[in-house]
Protein backbone atom coordinates (compact mmCIF):
# COMPACT_ATOMS: atom_id res chain seq x y z
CA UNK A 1 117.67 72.81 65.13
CA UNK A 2 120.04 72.57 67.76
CA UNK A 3 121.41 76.18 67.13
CA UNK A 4 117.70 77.50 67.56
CA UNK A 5 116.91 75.92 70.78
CA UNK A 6 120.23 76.84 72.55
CA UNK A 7 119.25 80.58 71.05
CA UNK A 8 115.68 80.46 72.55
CA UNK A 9 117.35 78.85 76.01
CA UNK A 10 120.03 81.84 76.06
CA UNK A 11 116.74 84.50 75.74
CA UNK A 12 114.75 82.38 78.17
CA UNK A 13 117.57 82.53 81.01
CA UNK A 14 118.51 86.51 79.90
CA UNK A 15 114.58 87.28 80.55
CA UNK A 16 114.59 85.58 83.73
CA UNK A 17 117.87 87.16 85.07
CA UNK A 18 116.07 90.16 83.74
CA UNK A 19 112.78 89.32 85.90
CA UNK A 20 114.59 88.29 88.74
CA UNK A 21 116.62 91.50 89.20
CA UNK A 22 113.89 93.69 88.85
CA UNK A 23 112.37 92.01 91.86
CA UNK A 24 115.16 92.76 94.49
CA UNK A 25 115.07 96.33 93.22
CA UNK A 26 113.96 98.32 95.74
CA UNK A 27 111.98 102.24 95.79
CA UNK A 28 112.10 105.07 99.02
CA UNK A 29 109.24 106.41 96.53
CA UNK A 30 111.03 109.90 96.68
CA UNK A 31 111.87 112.15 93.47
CA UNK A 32 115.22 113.92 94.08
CA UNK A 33 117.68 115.47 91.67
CA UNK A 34 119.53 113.09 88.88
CA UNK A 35 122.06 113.73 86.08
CA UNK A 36 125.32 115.52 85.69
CA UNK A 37 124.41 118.14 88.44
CA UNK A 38 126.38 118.47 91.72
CA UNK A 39 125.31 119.20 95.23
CA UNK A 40 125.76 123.78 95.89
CA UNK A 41 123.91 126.08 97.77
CA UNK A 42 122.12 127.02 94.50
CA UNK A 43 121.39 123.12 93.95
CA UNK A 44 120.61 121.44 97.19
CA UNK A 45 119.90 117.73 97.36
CA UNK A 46 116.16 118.62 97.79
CA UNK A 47 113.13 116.23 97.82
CA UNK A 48 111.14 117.54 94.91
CA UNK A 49 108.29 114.85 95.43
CA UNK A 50 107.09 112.24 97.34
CA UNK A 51 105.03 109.71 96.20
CA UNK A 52 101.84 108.93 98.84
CA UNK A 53 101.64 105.11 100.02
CA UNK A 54 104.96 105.20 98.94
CA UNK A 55 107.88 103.86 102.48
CA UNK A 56 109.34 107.56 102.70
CA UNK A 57 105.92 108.95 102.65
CA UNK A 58 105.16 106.44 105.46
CA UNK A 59 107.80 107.16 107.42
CA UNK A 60 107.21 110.92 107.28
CA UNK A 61 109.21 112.05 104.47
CA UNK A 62 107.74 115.17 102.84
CA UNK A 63 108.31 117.50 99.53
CA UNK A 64 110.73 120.16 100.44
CA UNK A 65 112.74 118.33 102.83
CA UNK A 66 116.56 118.89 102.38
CA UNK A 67 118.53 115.67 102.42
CA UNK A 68 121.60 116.19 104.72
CA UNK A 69 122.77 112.54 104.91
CA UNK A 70 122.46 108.93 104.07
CA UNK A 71 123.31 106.68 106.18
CA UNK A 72 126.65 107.61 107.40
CA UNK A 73 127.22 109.47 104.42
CA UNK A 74 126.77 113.27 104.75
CA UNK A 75 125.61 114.94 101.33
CA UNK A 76 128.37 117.72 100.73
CA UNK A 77 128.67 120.29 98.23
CA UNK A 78 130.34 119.14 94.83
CA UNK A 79 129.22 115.44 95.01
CA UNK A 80 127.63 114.09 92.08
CA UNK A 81 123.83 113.90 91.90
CA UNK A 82 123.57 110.78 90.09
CA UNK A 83 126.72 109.01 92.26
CA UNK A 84 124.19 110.16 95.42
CA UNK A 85 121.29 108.30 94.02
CA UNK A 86 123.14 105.29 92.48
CA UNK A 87 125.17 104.21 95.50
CA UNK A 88 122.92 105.49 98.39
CA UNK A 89 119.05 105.85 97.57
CA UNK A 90 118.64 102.82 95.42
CA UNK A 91 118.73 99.41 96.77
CA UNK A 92 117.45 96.07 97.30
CA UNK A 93 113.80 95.64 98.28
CA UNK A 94 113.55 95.04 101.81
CA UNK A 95 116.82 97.00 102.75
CA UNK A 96 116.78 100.18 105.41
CA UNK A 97 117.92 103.83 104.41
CA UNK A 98 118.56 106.06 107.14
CA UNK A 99 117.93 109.84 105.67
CA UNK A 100 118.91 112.84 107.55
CA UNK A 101 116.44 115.55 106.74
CA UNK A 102 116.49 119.49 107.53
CA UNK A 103 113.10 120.65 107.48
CA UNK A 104 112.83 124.38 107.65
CA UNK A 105 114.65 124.68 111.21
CA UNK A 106 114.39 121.29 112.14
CA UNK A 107 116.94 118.52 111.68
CA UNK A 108 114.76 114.99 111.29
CA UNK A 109 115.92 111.38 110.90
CA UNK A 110 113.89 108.58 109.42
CA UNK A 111 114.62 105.39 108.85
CA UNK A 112 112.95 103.97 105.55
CA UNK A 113 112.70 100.37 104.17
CA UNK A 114 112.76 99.92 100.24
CA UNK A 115 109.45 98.55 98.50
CA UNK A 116 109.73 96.41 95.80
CA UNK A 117 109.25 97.99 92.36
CA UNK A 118 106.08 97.25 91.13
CA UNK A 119 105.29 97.39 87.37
């Protein structure tokens, strides 16, 4: 008996760590390039979708738009897609991204706060 409750308390707390996490993740509510890809002049680190309601929409961010930098971190030819996304696009809910855009022959910058992920 013991053995089955401490079981059914380790899957209680692992769903709630689950849960909780989920919470603080946070969305820009873009759609950009993932995988093994890396960053050329034949792959660009272009915004293939935006998702309407969504903060980048809000904040002006539109399909087409050519992400130059995050942050302070400029997006360079070579780089990884997924490292891009992983460590500068995802975050916690609540938390600002600053994206540098080049749209057609204008350079933009908007600053964008992560939504919580809703399921």
């Amino acid at each position: 008996m013991n053995k089955r409750f401490l079981f059914s308390a380790v899957i209680i707390l692992l769903i709630f760590i689950s849960c909780a996490s989920d919470e603080s993740k946070g969305i820009l509510g873009i759609e950009v390039p993932i995988g093994n890809g890396k960053v050329s002049d034949k792959t660009p680190y272009l915004i293939s979708g935006v998702f309407e309601e969504g903060p980048a929409y809000k904040a002006g961010v539109r399909p087409g738009d050519l992400i130059m930098q995050i942050n302070d971190m400029p997006v360079t030819k070579g780089m990884k897609f997924d490292e891009i996304y992983q460590k500068h696009l995802t975050g916690k809910a609540g938390s600002r991204v600053t994206l540098y855009i080049k749209r057609g022959d204008h350079n933009l910058v908007f600053d964008v706060t992560r939504a919580a992920v809703r399921e």
